[in-house]
PDB file of N, CA and C in Angstrom:
ATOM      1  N   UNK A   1     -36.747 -91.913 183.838  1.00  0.00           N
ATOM      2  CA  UNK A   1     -36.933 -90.872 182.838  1.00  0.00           C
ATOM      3  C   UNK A   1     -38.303 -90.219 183.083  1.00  0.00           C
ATOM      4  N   UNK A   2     -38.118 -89.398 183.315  1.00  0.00           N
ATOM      5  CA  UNK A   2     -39.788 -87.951 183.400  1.00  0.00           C
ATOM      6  C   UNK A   2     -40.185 -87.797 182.123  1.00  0.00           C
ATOM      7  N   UNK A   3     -41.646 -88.234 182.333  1.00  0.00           N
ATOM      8  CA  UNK A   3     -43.048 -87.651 181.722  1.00  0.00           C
ATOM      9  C   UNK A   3     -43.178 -86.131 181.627  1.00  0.00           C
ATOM     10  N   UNK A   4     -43.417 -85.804 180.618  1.00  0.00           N
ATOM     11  CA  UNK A   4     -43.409 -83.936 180.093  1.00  0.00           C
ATOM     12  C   UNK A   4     -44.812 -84.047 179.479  1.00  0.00           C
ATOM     13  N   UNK A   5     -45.345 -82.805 180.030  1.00  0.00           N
ATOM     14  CA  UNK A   5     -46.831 -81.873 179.245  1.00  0.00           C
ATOM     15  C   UNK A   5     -47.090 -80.547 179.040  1.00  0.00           C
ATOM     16  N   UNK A   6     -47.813 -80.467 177.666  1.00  0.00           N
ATOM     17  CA  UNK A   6     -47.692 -78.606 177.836  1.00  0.00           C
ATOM     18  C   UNK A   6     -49.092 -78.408 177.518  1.00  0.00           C
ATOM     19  N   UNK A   7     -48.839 -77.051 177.808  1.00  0.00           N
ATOM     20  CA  UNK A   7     -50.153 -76.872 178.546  1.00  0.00           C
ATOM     21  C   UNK A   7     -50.625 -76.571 177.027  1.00  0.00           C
ATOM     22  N   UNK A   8     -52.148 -76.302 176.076  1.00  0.00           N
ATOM     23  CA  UNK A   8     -52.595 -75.955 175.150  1.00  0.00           C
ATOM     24  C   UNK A   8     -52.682 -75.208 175.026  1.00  0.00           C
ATOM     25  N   UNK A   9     -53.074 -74.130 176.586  1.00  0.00           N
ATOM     26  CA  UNK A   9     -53.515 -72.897 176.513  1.00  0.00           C
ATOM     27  C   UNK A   9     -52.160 -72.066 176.841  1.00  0.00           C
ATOM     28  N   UNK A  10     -51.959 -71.087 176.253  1.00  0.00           N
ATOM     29  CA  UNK A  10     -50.801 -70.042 176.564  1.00  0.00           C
ATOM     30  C   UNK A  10     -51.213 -69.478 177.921  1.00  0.00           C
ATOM     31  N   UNK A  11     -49.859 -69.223 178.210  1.00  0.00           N
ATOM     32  CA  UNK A  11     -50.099 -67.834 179.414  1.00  0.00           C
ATOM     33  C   UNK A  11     -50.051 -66.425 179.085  1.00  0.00           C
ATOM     34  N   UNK A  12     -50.062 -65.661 179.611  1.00  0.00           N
ATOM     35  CA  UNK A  12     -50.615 -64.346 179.761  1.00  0.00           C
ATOM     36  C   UNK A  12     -49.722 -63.759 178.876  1.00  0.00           C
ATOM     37  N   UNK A  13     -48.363 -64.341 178.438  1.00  0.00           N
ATOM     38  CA  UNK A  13     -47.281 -63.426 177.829  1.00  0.00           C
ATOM     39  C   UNK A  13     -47.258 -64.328 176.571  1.00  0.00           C
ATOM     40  N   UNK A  14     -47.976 -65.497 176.405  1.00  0.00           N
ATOM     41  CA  UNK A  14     -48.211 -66.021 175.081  1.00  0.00           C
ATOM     42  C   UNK A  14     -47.407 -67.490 175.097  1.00  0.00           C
ATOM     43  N   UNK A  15     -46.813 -67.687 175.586  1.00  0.00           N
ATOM     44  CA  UNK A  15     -45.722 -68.824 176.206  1.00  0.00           C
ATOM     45  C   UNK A  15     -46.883 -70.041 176.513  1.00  0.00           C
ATOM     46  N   UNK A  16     -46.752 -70.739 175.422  1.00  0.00           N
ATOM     47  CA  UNK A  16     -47.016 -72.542 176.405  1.00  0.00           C
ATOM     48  C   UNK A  16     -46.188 -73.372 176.809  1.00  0.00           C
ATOM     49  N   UNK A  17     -46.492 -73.307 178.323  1.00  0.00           N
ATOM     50  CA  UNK A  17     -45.385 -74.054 179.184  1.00  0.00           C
ATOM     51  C   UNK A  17     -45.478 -75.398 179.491  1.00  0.00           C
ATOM     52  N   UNK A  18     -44.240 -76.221 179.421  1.00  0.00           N
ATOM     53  CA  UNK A  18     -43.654 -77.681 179.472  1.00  0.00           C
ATOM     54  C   UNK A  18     -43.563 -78.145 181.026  1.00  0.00           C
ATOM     55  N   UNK A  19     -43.847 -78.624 181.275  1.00  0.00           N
ATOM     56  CA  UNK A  19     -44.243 -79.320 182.684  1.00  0.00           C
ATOM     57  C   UNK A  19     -43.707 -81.179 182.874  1.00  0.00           C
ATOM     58  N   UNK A  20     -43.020 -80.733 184.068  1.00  0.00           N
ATOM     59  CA  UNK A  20     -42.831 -82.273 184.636  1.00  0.00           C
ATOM     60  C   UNK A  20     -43.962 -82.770 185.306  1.00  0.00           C
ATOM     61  N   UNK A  21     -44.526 -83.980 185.117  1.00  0.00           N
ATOM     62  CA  UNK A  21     -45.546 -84.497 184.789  1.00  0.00           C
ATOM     63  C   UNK A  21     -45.729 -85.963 186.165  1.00  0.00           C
ATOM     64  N   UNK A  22     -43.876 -85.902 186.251  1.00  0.00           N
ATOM     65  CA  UNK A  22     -43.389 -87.457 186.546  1.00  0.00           C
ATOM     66  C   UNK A  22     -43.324 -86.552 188.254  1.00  0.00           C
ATOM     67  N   UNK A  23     -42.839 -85.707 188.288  1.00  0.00           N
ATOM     68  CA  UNK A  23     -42.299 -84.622 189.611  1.00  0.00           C
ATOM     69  C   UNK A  23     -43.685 -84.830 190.493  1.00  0.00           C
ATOM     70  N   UNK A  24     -44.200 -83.748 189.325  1.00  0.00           N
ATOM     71  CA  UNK A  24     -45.559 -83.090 189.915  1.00  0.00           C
ATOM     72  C   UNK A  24     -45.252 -81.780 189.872  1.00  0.00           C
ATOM     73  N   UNK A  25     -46.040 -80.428 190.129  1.00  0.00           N
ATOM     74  CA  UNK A  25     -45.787 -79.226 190.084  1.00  0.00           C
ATOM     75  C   UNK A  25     -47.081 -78.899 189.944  1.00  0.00           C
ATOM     76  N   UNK A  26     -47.465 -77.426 191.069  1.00  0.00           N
ATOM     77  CA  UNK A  26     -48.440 -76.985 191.598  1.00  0.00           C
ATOM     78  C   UNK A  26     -49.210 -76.320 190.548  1.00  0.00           C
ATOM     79  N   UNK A  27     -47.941 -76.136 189.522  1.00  0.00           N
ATOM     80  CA  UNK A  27     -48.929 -75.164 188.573  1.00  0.00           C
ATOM     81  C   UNK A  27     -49.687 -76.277 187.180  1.00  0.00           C
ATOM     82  N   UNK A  28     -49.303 -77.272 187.366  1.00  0.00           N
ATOM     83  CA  UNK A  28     -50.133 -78.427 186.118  1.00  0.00           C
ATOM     84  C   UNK A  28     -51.537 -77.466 186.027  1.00  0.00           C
ATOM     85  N   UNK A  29     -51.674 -77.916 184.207  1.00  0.00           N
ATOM     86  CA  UNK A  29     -52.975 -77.115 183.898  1.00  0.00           C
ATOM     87  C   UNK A  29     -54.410 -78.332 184.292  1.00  0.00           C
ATOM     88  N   UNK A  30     -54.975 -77.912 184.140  1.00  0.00           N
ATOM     89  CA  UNK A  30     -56.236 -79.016 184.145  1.00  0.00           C
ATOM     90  C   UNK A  30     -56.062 -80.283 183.094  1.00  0.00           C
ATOM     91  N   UNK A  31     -56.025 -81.517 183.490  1.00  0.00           N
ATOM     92  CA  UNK A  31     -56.242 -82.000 182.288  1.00  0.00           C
ATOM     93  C   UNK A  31     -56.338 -82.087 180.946  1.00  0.00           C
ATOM     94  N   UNK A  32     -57.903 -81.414 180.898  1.00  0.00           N
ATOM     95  CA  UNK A  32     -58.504 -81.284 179.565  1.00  0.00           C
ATOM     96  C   UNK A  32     -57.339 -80.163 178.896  1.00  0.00           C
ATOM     97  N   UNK A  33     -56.507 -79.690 179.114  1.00  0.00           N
ATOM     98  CA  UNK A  33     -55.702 -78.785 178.770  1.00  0.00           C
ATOM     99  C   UNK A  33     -54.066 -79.072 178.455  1.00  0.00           C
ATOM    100  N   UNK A  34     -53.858 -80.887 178.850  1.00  0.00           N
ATOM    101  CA  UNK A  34     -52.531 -80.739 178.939  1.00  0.00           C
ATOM    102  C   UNK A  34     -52.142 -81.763 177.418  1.00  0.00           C
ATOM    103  N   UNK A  35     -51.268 -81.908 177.102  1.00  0.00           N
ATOM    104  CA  UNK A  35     -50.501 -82.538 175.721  1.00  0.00           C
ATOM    105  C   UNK A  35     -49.921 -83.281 176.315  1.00  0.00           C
ATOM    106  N   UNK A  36     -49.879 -84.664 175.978  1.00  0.00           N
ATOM    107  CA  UNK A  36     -49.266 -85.641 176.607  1.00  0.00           C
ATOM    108  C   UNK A  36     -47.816 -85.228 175.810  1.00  0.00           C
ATOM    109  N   UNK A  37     -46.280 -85.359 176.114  1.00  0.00           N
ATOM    110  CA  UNK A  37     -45.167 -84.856 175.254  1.00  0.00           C
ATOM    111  C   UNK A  37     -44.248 -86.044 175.740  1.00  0.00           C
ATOM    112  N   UNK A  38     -44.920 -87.247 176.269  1.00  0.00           N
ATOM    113  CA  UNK A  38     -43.840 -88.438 176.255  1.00  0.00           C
ATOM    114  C   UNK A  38     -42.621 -88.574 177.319  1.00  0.00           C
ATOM    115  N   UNK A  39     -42.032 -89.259 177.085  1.00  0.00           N
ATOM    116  CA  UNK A  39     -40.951 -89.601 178.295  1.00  0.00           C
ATOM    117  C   UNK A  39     -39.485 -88.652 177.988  1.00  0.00           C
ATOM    118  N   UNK A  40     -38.447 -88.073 178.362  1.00  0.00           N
ATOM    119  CA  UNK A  40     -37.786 -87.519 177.937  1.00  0.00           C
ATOM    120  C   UNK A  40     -36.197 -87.822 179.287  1.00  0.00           C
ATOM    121  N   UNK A  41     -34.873 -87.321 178.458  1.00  0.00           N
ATOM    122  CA  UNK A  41     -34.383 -87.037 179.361  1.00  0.00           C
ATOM    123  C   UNK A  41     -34.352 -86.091 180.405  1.00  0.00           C
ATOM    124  N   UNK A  42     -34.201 -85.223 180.083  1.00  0.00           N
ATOM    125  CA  UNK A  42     -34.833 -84.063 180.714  1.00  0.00           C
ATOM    126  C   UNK A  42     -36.248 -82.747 180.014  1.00  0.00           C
ATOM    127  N   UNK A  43     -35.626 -81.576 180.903  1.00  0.00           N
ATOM    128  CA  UNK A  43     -36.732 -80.542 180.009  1.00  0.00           C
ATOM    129  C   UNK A  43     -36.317 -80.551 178.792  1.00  0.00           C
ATOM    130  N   UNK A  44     -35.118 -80.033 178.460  1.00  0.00           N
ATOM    131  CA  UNK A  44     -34.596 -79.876 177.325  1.00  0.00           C
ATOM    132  C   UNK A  44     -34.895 -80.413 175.942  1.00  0.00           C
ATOM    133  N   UNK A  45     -34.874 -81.642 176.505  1.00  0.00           N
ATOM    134  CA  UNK A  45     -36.138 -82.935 175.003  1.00  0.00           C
ATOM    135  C   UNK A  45     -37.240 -82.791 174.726  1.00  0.00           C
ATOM    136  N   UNK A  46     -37.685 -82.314 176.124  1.00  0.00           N
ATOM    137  CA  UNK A  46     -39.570 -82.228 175.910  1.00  0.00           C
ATOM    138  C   UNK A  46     -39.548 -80.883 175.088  1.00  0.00           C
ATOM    139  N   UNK A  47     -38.478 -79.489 175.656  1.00  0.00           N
ATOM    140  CA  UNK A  47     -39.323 -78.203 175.261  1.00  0.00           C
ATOM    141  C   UNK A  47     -38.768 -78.406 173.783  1.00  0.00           C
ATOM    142  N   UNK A  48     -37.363 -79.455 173.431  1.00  0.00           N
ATOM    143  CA  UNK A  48     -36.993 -79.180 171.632  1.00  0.00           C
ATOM    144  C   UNK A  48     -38.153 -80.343 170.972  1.00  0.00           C
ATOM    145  N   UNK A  49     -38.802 -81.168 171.594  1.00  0.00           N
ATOM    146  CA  UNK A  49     -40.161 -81.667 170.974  1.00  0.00           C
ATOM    147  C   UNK A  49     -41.096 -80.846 171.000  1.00  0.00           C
ATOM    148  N   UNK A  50     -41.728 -80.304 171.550  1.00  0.00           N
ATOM    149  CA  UNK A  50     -42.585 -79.138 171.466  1.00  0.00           C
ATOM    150  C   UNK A  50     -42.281 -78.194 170.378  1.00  0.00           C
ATOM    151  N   UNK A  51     -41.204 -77.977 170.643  1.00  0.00           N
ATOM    152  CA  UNK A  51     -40.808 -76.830 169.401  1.00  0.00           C
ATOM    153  C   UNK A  51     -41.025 -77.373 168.046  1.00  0.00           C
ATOM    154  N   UNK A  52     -40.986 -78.915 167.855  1.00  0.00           N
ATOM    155  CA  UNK A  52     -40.898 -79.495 166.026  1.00  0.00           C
ATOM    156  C   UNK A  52     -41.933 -79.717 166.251  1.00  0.00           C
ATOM    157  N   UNK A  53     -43.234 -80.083 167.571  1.00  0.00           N
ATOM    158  CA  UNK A  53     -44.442 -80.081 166.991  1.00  0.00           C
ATOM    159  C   UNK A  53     -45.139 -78.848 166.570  1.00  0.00           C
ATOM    160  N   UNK A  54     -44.879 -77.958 167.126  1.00  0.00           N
ATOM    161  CA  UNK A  54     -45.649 -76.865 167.284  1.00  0.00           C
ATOM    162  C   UNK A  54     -44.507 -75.500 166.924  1.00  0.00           C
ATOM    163  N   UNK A  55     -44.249 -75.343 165.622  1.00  0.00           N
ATOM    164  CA  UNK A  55     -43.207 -74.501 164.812  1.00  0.00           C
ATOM    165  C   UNK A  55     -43.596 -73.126 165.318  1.00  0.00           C
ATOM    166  N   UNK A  56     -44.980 -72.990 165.479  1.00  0.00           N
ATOM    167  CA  UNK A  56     -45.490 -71.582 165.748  1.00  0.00           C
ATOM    168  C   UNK A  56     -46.103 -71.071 166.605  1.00  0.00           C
ATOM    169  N   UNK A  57     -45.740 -71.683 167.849  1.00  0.00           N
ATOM    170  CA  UNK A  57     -46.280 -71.142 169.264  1.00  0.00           C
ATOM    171  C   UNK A  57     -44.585 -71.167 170.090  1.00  0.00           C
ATOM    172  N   UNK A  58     -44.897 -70.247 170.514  1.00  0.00           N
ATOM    173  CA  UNK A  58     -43.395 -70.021 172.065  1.00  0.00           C
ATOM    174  C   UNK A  58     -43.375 -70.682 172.919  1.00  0.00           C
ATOM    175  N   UNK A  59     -42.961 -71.581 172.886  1.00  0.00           N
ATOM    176  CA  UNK A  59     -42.742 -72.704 174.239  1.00  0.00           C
ATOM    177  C   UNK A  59     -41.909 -72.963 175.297  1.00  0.00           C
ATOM    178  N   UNK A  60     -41.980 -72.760 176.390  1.00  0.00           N
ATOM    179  CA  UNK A  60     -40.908 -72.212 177.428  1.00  0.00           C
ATOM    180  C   UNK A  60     -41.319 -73.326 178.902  1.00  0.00           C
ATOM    181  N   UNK A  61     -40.393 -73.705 179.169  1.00  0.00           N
ATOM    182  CA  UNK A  61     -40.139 -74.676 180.501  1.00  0.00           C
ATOM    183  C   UNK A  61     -41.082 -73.982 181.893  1.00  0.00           C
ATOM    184  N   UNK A  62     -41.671 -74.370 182.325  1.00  0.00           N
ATOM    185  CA  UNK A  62     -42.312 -73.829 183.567  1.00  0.00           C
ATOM    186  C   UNK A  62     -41.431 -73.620 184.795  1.00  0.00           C
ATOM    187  N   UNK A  63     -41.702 -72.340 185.302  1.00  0.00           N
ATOM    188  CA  UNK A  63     -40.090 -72.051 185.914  1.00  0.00           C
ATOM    189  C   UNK A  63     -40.334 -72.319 187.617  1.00  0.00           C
ATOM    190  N   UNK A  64     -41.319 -73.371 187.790  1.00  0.00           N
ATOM    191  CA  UNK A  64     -41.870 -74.008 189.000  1.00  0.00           C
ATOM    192  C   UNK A  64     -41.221 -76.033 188.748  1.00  0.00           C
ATOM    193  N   UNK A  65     -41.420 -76.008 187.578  1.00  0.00           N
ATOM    194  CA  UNK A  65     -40.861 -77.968 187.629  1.00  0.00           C
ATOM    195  C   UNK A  65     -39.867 -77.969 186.306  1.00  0.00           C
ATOM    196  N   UNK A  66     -39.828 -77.047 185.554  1.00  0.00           N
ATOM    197  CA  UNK A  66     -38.630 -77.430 184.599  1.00  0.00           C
ATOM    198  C   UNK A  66     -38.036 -76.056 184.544  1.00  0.00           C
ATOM    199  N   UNK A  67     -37.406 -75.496 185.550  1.00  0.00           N
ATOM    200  CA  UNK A  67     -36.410 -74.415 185.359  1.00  0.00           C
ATOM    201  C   UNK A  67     -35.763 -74.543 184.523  1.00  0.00           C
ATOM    202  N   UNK A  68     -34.506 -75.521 184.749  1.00  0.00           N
ATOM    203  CA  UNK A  68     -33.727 -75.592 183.518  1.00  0.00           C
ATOM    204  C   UNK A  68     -33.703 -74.963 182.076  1.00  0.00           C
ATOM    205  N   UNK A  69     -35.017 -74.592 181.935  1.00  0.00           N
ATOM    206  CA  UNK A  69     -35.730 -74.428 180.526  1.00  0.00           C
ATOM    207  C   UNK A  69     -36.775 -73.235 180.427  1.00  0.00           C
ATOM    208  N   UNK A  70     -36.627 -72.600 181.306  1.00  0.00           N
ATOM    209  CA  UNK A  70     -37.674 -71.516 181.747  1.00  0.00           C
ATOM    210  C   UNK A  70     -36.694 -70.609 181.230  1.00  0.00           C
ATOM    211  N   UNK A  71     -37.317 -69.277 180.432  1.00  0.00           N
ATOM    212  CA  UNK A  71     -36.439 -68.755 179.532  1.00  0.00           C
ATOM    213  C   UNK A  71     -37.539 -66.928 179.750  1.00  0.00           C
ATOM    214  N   UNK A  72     -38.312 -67.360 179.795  1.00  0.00           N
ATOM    215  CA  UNK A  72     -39.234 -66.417 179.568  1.00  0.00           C
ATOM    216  C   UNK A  72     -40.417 -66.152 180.974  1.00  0.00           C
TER     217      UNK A  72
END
């Protein structure tokens, strides 16, 4: 089961993106920047956890390690 993180800081279109953690992926934010979001089955768990933590930010799958879920 893959480790998921999102990033704190939005990107450019306002989107904080969910990241496989367990993969790896070129675009991981720095550290000091990432949310630990736990073990999951796939993206899909991590980005609908993200969403009940965080009701009011846009949260979208990174379309480099969690396509599946990349929307935006």
């Amino acid at each position: 089961m893959p480790n998921f993180i999102i990033n704190k800081n939005p990107q450019s279109n306002g989107d904080h993106e969910v990241h496989n953690s367990t993969t790896g992926c070129s675009y991981l934010p720095q550290l000091e920047n990432q949310i630990d979001l736990g073990w999951h089955n796939d993206c899909a768990g991590a980005v609908s956890h993200a969403k009940k933590a965080w009701p009011n930010h846009r949260i979208n799958g990174c379309y480099y390690c969690s396509y599946n879920c990349h929307t935006s």
